[in-house]
PDB file of N, CA and C in Angstrom:
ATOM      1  N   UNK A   1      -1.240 -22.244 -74.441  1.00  0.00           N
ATOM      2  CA  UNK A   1      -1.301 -20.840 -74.113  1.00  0.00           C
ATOM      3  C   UNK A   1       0.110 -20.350 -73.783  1.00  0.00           C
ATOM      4  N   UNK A   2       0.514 -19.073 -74.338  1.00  0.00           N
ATOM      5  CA  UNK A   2       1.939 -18.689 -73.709  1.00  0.00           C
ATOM      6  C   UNK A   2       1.882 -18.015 -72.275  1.00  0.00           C
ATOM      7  N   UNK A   3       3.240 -18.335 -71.917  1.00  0.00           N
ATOM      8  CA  UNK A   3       3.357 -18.072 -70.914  1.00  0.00           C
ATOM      9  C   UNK A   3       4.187 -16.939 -70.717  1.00  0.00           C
ATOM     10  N   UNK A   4       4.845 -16.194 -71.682  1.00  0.00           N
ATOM     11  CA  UNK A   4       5.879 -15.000 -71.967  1.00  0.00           C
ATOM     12  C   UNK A   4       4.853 -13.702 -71.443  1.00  0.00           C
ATOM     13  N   UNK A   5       5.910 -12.891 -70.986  1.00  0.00           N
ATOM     14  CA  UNK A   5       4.516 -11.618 -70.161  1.00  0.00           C
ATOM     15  C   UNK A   5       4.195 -11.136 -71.819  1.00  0.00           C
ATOM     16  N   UNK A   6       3.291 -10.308 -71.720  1.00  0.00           N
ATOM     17  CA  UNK A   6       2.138  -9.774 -72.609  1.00  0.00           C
ATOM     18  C   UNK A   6       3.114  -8.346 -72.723  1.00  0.00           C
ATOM     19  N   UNK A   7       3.390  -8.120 -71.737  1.00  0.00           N
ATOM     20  CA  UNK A   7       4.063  -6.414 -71.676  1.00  0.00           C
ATOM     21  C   UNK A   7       5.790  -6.642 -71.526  1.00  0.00           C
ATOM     22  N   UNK A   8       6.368  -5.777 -71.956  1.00  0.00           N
ATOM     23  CA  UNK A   8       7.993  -5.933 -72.234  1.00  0.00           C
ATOM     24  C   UNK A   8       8.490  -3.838 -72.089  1.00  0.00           C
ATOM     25  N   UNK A   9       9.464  -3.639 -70.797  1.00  0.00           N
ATOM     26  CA  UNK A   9       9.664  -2.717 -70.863  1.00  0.00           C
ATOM     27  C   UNK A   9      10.682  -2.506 -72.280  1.00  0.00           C
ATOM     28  N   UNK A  10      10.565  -1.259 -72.969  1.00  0.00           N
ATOM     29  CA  UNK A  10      11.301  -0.908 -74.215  1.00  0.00           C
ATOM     30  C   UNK A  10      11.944  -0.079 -73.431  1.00  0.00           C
ATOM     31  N   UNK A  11      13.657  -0.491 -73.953  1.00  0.00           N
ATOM     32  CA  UNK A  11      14.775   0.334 -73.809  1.00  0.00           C
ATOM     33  C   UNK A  11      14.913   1.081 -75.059  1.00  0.00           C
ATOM     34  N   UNK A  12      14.299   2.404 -75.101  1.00  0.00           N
ATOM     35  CA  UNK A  12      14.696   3.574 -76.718  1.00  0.00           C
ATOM     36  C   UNK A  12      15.082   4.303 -75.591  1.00  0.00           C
ATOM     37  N   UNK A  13      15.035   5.222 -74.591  1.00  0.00           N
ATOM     38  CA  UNK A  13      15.636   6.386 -73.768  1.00  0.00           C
ATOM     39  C   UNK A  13      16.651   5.907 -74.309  1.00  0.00           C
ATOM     40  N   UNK A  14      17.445   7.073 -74.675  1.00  0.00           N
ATOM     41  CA  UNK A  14      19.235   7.793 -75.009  1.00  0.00           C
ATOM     42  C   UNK A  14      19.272   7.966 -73.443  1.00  0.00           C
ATOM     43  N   UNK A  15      18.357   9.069 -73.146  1.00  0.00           N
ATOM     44  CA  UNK A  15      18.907  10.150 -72.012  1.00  0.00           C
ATOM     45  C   UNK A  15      17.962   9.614 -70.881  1.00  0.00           C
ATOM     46  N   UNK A  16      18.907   9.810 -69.654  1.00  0.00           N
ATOM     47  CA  UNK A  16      18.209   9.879 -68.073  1.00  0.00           C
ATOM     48  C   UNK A  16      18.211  11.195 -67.896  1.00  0.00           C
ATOM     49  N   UNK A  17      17.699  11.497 -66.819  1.00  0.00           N
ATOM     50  CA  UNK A  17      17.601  12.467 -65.776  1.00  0.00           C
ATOM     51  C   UNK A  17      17.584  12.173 -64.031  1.00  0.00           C
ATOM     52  N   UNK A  18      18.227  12.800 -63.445  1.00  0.00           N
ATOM     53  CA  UNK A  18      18.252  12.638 -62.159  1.00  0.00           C
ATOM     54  C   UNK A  18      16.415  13.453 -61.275  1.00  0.00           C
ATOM     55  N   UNK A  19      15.942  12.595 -60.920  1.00  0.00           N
ATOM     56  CA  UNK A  19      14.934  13.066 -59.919  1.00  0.00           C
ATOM     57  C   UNK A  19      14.974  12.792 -58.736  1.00  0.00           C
ATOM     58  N   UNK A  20      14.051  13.406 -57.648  1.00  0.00           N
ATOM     59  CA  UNK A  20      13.896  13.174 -56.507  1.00  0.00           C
ATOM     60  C   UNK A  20      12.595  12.754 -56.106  1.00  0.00           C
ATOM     61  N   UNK A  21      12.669  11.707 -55.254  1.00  0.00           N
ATOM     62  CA  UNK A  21      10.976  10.939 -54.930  1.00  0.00           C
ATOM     63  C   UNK A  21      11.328  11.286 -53.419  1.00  0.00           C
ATOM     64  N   UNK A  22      10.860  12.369 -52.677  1.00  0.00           N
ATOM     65  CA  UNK A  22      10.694  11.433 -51.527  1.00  0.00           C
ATOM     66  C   UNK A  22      11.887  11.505 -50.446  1.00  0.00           C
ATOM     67  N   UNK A  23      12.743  12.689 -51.295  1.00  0.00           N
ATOM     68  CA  UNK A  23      13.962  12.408 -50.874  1.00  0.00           C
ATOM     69  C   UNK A  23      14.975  11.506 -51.458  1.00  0.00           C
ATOM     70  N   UNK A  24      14.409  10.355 -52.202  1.00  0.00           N
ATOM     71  CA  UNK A  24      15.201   9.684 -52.774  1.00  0.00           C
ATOM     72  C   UNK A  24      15.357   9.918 -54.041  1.00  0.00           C
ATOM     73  N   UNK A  25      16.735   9.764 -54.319  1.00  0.00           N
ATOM     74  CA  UNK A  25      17.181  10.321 -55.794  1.00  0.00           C
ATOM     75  C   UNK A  25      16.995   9.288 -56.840  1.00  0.00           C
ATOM     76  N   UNK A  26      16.463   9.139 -57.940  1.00  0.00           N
ATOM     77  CA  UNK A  26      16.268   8.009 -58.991  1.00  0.00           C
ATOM     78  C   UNK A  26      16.374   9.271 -60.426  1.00  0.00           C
ATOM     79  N   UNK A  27      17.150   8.025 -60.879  1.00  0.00           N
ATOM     80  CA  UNK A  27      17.710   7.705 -62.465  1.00  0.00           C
ATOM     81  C   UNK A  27      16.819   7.240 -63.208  1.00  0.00           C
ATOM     82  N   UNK A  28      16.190   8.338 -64.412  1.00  0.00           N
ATOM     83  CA  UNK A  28      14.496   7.779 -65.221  1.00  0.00           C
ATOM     84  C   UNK A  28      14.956   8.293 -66.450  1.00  0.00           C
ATOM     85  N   UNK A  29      14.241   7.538 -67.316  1.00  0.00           N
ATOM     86  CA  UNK A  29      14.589   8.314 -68.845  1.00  0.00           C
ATOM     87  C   UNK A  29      13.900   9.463 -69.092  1.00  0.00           C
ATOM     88  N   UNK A  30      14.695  10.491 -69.805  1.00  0.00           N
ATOM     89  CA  UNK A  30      14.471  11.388 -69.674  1.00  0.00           C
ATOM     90  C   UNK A  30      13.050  11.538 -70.525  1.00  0.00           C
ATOM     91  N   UNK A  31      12.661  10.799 -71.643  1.00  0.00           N
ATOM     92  CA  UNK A  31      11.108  10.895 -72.326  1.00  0.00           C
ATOM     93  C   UNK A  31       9.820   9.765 -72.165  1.00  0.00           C
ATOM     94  N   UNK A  32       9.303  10.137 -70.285  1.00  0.00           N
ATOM     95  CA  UNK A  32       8.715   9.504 -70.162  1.00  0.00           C
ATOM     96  C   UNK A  32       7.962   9.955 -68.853  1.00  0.00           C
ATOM     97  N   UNK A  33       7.170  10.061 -68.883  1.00  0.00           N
ATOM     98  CA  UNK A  33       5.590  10.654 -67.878  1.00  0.00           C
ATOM     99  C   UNK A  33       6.407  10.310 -66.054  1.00  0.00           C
ATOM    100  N   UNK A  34       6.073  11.425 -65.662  1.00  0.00           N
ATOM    101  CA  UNK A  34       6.283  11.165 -64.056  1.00  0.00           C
ATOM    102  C   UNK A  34       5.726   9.667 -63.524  1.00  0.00           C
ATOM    103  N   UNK A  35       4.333   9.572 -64.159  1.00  0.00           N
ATOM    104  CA  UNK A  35       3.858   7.994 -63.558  1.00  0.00           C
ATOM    105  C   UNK A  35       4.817   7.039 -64.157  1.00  0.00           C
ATOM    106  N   UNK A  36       4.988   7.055 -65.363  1.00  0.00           N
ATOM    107  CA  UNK A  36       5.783   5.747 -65.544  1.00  0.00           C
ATOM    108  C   UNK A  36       7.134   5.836 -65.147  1.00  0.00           C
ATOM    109  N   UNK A  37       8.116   6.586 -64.475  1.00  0.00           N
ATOM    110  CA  UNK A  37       9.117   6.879 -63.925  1.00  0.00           C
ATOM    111  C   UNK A  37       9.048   5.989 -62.605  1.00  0.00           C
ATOM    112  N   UNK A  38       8.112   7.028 -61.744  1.00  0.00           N
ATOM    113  CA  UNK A  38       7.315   6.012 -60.285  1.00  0.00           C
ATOM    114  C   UNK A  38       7.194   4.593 -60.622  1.00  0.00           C
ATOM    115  N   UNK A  39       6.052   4.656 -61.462  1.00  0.00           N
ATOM    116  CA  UNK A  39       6.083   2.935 -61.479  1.00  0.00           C
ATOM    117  C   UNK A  39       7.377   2.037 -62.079  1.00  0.00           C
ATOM    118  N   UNK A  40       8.268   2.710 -62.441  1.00  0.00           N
ATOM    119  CA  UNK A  40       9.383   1.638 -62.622  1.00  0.00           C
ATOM    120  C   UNK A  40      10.191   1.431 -61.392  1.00  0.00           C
ATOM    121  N   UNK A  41      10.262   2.567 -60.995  1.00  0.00           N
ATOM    122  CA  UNK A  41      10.878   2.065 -59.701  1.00  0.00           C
ATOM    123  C   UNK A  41      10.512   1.293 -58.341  1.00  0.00           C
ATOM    124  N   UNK A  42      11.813   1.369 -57.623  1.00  0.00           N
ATOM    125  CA  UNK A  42      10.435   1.133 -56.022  1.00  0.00           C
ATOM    126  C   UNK A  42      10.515   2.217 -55.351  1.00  0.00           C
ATOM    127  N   UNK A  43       9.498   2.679 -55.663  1.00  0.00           N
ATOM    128  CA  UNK A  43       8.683   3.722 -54.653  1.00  0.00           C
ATOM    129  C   UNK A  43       7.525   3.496 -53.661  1.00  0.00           C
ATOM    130  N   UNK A  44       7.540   2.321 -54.042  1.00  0.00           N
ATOM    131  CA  UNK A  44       6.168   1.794 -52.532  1.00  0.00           C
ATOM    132  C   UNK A  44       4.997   1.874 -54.008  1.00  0.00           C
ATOM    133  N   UNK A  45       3.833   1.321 -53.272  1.00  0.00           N
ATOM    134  CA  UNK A  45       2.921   1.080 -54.200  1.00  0.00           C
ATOM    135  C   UNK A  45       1.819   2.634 -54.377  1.00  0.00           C
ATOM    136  N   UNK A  46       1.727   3.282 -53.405  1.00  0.00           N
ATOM    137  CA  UNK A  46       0.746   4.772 -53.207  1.00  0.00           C
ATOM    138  C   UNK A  46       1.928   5.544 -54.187  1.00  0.00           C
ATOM    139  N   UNK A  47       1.442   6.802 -54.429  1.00  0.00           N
ATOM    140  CA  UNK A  47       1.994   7.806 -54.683  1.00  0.00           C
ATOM    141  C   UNK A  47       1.016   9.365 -54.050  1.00  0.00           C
ATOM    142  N   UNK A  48      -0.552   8.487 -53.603  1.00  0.00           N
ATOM    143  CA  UNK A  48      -0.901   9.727 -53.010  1.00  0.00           C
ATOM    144  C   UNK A  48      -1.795   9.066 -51.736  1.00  0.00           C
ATOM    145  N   UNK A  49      -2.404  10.350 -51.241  1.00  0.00           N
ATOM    146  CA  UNK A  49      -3.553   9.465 -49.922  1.00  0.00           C
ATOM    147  C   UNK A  49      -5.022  10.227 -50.815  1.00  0.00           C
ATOM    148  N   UNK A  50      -6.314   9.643 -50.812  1.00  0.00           N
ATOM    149  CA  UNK A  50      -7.302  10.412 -50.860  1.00  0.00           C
ATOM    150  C   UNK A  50      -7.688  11.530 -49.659  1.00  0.00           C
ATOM    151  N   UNK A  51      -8.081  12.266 -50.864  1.00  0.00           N
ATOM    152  CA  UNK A  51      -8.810  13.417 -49.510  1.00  0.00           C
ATOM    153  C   UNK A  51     -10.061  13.536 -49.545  1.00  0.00           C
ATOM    154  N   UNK A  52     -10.421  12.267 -49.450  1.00  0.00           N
ATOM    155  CA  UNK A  52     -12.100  12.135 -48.785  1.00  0.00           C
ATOM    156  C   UNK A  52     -11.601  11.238 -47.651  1.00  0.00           C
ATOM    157  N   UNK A  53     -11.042   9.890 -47.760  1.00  0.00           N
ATOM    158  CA  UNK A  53     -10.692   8.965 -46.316  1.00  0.00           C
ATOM    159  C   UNK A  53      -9.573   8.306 -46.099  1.00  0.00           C
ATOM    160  N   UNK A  54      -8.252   9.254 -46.879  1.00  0.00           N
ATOM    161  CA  UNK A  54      -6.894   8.885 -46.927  1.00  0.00           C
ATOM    162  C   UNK A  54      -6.662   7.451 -47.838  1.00  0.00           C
ATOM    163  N   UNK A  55      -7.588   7.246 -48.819  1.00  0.00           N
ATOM    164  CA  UNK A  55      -7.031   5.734 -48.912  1.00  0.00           C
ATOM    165  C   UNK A  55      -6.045   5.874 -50.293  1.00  0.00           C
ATOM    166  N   UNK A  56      -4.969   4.810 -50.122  1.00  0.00           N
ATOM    167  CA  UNK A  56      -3.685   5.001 -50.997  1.00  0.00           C
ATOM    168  C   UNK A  56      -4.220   4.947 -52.229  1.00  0.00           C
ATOM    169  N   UNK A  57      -3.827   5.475 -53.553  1.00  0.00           N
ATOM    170  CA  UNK A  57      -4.008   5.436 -54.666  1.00  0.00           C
ATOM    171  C   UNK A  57      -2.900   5.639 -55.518  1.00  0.00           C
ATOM    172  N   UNK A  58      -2.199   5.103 -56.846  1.00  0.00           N
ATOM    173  CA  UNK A  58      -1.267   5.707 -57.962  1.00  0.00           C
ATOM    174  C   UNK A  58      -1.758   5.688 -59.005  1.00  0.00           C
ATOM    175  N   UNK A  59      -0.836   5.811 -59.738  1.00  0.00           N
ATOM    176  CA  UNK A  59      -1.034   5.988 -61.489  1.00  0.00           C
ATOM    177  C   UNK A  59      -1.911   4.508 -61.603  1.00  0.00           C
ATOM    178  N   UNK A  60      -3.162   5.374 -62.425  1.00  0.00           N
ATOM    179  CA  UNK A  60      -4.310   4.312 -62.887  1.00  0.00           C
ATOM    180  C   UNK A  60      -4.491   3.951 -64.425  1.00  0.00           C
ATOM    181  N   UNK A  61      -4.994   4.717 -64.981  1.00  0.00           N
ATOM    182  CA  UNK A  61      -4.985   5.255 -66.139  1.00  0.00           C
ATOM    183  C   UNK A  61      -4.558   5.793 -67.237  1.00  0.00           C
ATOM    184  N   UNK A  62      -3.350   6.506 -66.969  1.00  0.00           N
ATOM    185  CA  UNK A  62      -2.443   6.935 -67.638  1.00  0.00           C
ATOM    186  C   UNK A  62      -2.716   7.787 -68.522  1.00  0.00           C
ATOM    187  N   UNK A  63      -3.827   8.554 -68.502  1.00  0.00           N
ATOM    188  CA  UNK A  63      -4.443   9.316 -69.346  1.00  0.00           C
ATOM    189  C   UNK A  63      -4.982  10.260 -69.016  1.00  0.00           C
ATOM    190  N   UNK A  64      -4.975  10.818 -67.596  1.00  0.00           N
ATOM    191  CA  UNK A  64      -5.483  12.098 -66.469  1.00  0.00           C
ATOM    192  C   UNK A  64      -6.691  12.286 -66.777  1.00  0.00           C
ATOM    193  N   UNK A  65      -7.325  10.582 -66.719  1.00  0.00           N
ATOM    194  CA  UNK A  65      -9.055  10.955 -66.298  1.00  0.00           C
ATOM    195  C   UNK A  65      -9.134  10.482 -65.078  1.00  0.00           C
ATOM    196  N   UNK A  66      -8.579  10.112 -64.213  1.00  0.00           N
ATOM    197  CA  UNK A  66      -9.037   9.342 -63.050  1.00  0.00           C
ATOM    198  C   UNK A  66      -8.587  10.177 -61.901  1.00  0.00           C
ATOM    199  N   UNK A  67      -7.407  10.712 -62.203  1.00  0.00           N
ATOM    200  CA  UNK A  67      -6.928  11.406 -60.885  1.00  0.00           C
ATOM    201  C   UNK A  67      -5.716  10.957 -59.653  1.00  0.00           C
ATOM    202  N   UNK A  68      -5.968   9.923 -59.761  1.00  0.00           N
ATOM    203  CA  UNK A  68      -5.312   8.776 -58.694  1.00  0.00           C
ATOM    204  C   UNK A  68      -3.819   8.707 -58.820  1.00  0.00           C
ATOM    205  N   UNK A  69      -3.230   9.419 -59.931  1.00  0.00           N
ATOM    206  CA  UNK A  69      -1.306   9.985 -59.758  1.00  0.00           C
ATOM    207  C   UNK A  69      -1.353  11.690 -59.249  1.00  0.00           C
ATOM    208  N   UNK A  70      -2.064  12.166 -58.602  1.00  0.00           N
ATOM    209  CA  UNK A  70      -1.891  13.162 -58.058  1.00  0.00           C
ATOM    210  C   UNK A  70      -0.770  13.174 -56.986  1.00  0.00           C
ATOM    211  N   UNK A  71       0.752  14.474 -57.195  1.00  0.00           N
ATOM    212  CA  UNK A  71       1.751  14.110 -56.525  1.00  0.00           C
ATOM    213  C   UNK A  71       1.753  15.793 -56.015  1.00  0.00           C
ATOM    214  N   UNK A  72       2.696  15.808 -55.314  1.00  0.00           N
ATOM    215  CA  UNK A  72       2.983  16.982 -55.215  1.00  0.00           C
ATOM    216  C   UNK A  72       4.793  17.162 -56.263  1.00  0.00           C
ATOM    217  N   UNK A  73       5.030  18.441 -57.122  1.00  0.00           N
ATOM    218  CA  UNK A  73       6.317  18.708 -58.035  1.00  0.00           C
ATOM    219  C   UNK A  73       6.119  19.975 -57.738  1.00  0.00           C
ATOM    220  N   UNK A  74       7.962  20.074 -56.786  1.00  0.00           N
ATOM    221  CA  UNK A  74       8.353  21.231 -56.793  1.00  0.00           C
ATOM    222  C   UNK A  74       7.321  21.766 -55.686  1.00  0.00           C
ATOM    223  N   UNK A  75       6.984  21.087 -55.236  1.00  0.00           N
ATOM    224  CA  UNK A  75       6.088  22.219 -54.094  1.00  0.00           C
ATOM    225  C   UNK A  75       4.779  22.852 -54.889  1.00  0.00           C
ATOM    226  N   UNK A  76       4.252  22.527 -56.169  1.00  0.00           N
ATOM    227  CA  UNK A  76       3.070  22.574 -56.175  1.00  0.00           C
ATOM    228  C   UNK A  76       2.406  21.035 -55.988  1.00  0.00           C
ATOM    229  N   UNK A  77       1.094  21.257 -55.287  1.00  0.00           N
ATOM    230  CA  UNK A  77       0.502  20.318 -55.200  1.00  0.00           C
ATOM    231  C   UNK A  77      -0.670  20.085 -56.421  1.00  0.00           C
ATOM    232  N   UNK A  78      -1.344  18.869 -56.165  1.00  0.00           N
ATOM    233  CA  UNK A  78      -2.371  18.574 -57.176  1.00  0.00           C
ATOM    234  C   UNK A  78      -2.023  18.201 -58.811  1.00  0.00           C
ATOM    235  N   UNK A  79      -0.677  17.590 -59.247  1.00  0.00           N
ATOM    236  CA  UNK A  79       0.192  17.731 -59.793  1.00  0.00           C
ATOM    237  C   UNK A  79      -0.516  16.516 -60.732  1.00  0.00           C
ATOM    238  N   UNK A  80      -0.844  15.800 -62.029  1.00  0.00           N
ATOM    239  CA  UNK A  80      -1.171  14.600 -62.544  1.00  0.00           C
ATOM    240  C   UNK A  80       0.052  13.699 -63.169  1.00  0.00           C
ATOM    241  N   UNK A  81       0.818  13.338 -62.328  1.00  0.00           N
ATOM    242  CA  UNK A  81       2.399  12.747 -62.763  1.00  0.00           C
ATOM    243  C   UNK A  81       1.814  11.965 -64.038  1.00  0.00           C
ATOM    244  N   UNK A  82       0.943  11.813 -64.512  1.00  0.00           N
ATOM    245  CA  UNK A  82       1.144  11.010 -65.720  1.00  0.00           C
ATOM    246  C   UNK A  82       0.689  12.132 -67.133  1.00  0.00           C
ATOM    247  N   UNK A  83       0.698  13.033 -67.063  1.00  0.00           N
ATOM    248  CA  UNK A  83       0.396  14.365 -67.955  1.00  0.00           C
ATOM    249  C   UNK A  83       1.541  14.784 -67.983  1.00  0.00           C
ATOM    250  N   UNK A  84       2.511  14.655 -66.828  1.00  0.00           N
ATOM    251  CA  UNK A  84       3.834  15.222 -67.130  1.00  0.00           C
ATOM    252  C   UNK A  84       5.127  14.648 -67.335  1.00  0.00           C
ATOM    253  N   UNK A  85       6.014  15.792 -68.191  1.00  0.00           N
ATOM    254  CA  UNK A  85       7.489  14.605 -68.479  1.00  0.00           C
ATOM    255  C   UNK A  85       8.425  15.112 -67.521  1.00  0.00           C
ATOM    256  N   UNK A  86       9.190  13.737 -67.004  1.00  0.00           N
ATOM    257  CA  UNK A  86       9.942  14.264 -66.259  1.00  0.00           C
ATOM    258  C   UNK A  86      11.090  15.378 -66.836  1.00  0.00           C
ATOM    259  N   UNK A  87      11.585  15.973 -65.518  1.00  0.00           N
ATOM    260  CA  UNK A  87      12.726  17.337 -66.240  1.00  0.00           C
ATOM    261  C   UNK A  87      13.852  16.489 -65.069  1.00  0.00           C
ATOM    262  N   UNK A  88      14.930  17.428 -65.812  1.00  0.00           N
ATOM    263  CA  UNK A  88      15.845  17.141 -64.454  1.00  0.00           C
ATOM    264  C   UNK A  88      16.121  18.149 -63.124  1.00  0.00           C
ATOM    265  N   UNK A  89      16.054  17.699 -62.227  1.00  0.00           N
ATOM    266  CA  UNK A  89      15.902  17.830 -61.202  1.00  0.00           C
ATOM    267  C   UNK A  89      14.914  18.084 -60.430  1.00  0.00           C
ATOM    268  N   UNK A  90      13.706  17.825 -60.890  1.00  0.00           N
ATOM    269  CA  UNK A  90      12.605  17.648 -60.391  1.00  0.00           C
ATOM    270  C   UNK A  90      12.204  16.994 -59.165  1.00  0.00           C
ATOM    271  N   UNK A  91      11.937  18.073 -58.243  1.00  0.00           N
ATOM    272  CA  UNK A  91      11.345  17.069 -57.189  1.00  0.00           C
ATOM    273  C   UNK A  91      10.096  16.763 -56.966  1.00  0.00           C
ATOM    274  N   UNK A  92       9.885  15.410 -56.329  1.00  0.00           N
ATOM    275  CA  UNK A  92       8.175  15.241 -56.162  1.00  0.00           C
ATOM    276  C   UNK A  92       8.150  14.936 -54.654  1.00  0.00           C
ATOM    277  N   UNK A  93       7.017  14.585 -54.093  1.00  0.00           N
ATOM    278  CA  UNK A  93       6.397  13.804 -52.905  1.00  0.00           C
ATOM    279  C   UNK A  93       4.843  13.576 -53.188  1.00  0.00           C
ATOM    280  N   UNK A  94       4.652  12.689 -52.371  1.00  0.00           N
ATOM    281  CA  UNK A  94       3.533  12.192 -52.145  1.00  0.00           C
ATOM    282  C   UNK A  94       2.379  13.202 -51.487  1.00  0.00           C
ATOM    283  N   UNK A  95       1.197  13.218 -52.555  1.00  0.00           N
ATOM    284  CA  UNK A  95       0.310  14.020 -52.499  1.00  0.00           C
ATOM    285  C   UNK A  95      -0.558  13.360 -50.926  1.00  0.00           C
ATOM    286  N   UNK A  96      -0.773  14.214 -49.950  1.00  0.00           N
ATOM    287  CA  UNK A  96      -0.864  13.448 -48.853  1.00  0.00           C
ATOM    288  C   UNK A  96      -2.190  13.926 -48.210  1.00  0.00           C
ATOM    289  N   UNK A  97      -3.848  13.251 -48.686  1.00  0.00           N
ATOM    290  CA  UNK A  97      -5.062  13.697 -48.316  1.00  0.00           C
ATOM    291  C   UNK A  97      -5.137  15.411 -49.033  1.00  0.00           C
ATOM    292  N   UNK A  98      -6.274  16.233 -48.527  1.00  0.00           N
ATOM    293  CA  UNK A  98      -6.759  17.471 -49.535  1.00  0.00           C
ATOM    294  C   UNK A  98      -5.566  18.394 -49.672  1.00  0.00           C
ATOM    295  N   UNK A  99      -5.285  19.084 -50.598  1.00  0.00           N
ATOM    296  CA  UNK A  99      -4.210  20.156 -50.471  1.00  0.00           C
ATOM    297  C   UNK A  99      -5.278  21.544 -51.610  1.00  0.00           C
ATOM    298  N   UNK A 100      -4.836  22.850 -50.593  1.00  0.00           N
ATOM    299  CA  UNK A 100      -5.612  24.014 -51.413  1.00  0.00           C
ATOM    300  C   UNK A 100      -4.871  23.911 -52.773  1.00  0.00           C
ATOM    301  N   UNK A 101      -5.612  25.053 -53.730  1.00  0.00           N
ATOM    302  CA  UNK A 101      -4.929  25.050 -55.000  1.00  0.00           C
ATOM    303  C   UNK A 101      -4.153  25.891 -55.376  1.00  0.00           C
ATOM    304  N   UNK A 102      -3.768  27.045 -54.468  1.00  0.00           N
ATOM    305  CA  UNK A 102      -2.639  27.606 -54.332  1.00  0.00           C
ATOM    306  C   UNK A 102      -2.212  27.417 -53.091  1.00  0.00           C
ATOM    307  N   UNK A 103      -0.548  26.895 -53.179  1.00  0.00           N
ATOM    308  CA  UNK A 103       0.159  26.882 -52.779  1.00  0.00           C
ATOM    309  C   UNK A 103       1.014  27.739 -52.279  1.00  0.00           C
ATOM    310  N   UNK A 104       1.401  27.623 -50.453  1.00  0.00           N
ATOM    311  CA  UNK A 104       2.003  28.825 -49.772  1.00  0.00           C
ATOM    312  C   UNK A 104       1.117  29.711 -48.948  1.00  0.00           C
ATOM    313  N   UNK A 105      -0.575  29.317 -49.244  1.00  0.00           N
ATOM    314  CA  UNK A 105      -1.365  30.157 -48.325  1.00  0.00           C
ATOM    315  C   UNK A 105      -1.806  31.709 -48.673  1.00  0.00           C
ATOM    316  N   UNK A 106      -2.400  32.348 -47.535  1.00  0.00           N
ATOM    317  CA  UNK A 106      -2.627  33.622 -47.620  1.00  0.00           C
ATOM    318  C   UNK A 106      -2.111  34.628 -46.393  1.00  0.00           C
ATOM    319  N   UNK A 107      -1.577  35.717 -47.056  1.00  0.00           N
ATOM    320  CA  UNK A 107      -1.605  36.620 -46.056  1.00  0.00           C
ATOM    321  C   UNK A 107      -2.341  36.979 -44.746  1.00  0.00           C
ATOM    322  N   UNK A 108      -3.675  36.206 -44.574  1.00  0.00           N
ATOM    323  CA  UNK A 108      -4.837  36.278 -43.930  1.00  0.00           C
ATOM    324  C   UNK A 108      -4.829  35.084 -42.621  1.00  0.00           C
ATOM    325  N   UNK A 109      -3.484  34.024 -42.876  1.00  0.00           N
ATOM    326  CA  UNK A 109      -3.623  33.293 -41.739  1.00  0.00           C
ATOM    327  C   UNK A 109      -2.926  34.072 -40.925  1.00  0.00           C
TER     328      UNK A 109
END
């Protein structure tokens, strides 16, 4: 049986882009999904909390049926980092338990 991994990251990116995780700044190729950006790096293993009982979840699926890369970009929340390509200068954070679906509130609080 071999023992060579099954999966092999491919170097084709020409281009990076500078992002922000978190506060922290990371170097990602520029043609490639917010989740797989996260998961190359170290960003800790969560990228969000549930908002039914906080429990950690990231990129699952890679195909935005599951839900579980929900980040917050740019200050919108509810965001599916693996539906999207990174840009440059993009910031994210960690989607953290329920967030409304517009962002910034209402005149009414």
């Amino acid at each position: 049986m071999p023992t060579e991994a099954l999966f092999r990251r491919l170097h084709l990116a020409r281009k990076y882009v500078q992002i922000e995780f978190e506060g922290m700044p990371l170097t990602v190729p520029a043609d490639v999904s917010l989740a797989a950006a996260l998961l190359s790096h170290d960003v800790g293993h969560t990228t969000r909390e549930s908002a039914v009982n906080g429990r950690p979840g990231a990129a699952y699926c890679m195909m935005g049926v599951c839900f579980e890369c929900l980040v917050e970009v740019d200050g919108q929340a509810n965001c599916q980092a693996c539906l999207i390509q990174v840009t440059e200068g993009m910031r994210v954070r960690r989607q953290r338990g329920a967030r409304d679906l517009l962002s910034g509130g209402t005149d009414d609080e």
